[in-house]
N, C-alpha and C. Protein backbone atom coordinates (compact mmCIF):
# COMPACT_ATOMS: atom_id res chain seq x y z
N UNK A 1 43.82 24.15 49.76
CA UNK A 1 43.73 25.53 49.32
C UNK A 1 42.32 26.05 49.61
N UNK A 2 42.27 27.09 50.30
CA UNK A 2 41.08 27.53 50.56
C UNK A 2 40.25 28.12 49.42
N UNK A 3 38.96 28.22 49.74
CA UNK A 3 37.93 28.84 48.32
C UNK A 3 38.40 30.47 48.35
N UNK A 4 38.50 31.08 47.10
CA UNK A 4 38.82 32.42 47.12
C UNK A 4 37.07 33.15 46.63
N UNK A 5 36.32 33.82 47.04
CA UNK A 5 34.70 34.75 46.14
C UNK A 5 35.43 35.88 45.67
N UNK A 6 34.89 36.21 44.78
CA UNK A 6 35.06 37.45 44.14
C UNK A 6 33.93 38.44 44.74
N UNK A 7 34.16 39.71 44.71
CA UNK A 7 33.35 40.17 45.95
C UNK A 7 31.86 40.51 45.44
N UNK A 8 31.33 40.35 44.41
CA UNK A 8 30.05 39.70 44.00
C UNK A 8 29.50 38.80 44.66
N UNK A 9 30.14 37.78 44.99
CA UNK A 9 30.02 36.45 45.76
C UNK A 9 29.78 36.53 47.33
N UNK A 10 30.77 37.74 47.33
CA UNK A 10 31.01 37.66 48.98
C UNK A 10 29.56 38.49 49.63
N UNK A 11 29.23 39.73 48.59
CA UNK A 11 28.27 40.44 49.06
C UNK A 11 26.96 39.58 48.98
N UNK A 12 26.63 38.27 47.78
CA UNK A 12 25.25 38.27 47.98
C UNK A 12 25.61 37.12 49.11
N UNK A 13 26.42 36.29 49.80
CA UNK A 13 26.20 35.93 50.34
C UNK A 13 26.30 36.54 52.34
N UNK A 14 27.25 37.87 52.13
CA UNK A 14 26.94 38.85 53.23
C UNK A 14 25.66 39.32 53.38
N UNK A 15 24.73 39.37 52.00
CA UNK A 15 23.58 40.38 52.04
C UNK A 15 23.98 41.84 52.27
N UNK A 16 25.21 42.14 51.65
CA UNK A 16 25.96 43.54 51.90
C UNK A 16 25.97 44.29 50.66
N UNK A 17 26.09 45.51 50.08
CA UNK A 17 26.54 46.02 48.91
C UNK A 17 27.87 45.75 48.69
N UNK A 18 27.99 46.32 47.62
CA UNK A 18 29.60 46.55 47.04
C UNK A 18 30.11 47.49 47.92
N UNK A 19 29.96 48.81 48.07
CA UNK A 19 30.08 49.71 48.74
C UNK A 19 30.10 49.60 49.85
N UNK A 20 29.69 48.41 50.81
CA UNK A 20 29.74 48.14 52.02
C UNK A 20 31.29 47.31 52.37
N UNK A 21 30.63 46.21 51.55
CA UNK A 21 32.39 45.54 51.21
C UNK A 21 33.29 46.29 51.26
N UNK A 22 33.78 47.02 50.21
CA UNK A 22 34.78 47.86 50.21
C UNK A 22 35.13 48.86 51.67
N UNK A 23 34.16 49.47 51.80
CA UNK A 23 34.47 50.27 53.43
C UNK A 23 34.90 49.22 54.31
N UNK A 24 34.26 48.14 54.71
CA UNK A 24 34.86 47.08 55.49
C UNK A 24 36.48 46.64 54.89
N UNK A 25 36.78 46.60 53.69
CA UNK A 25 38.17 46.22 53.90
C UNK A 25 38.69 47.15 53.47
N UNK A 26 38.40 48.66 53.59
CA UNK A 26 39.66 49.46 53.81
C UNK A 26 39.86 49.52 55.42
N UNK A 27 38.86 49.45 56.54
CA UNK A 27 38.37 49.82 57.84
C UNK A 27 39.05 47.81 58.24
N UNK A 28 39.35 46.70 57.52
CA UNK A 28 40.06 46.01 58.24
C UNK A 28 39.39 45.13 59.08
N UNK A 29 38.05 45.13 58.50
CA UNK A 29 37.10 44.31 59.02
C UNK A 29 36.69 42.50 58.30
N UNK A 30 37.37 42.91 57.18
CA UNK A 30 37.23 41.75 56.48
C UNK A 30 38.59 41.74 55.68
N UNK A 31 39.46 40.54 55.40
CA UNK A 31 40.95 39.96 55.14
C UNK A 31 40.63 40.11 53.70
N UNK A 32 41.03 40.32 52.57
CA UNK A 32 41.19 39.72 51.28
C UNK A 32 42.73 39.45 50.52
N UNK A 33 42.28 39.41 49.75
CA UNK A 33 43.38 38.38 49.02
C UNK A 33 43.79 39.03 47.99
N UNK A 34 44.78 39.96 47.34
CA UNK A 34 44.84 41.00 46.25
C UNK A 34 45.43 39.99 44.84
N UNK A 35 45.22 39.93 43.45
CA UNK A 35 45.48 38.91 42.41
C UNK A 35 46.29 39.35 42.29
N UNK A 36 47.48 39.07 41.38
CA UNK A 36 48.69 39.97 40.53
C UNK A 36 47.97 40.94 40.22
N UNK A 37 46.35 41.22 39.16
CA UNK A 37 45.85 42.09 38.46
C UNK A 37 45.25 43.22 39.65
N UNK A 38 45.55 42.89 40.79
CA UNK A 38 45.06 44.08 41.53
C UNK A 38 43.44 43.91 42.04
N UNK A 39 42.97 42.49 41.86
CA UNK A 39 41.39 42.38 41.87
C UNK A 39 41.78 42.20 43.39
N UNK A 40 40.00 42.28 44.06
CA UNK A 40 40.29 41.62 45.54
C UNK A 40 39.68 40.11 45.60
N UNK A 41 40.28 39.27 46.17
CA UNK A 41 38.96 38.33 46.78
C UNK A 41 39.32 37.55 47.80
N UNK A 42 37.99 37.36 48.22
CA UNK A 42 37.52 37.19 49.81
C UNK A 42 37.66 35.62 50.07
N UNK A 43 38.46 35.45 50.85
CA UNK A 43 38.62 34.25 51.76
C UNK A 43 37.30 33.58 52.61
N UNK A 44 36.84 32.05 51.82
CA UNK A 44 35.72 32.01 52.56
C UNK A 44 35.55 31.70 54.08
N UNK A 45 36.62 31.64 54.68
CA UNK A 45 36.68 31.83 56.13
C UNK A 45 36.79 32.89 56.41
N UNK A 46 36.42 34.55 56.11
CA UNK A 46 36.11 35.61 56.54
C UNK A 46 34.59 35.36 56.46
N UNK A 47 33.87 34.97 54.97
CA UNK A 47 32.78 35.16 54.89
C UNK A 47 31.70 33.98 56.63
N UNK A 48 32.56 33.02 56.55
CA UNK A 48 32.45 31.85 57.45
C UNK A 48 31.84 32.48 59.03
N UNK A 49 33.16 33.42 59.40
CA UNK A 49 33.44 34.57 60.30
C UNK A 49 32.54 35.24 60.26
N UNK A 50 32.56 36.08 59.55
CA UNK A 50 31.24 36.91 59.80
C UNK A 50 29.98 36.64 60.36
N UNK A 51 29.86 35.43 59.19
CA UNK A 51 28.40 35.27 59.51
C UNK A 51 27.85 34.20 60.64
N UNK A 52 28.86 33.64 61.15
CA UNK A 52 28.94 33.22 62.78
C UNK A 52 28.78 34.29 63.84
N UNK A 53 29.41 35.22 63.55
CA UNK A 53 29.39 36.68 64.51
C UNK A 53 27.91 37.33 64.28
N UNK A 54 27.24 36.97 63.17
CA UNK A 54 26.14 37.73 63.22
C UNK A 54 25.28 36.74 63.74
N UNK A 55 25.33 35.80 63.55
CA UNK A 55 24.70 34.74 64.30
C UNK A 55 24.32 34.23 65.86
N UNK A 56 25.54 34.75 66.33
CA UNK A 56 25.93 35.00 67.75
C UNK A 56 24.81 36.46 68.20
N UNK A 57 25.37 37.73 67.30
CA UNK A 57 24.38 38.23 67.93
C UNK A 57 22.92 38.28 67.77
N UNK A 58 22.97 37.40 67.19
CA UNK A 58 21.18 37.28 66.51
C UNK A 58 20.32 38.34 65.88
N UNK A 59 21.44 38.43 65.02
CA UNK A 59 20.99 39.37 63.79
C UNK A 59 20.81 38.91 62.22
């Protein structure tokens, strides 16, 4: 079973806001995971993803 972050988690380890998060997964840039209660959370192979891609471009 993969690790699920709550998007607290996901941002300090994006170095992103909340507000950034969120635009990225309405815009489909990042996968999450919706609870019964309607919360989101982030699959740590998006966070994985990402930050390989930023890596790549050497940012």
């Amino acid at each position: 079973m993969e690790r699920l972050l709550r998007p607290k988690e996901a941002c300090q380890l994006l170095s992103i806001s909340y507000s950034t998060l969120l635009r990225w997964i309405r815009e489909g840039k990042i996968r999450v995971v919706t609870t019964e209660g309607g919360k989101y959370r982030i699959p740590y192979s998006e966070i994985k993803k990402y930050l390989e891609k930023r890596r790549r471009q050497g940012l």
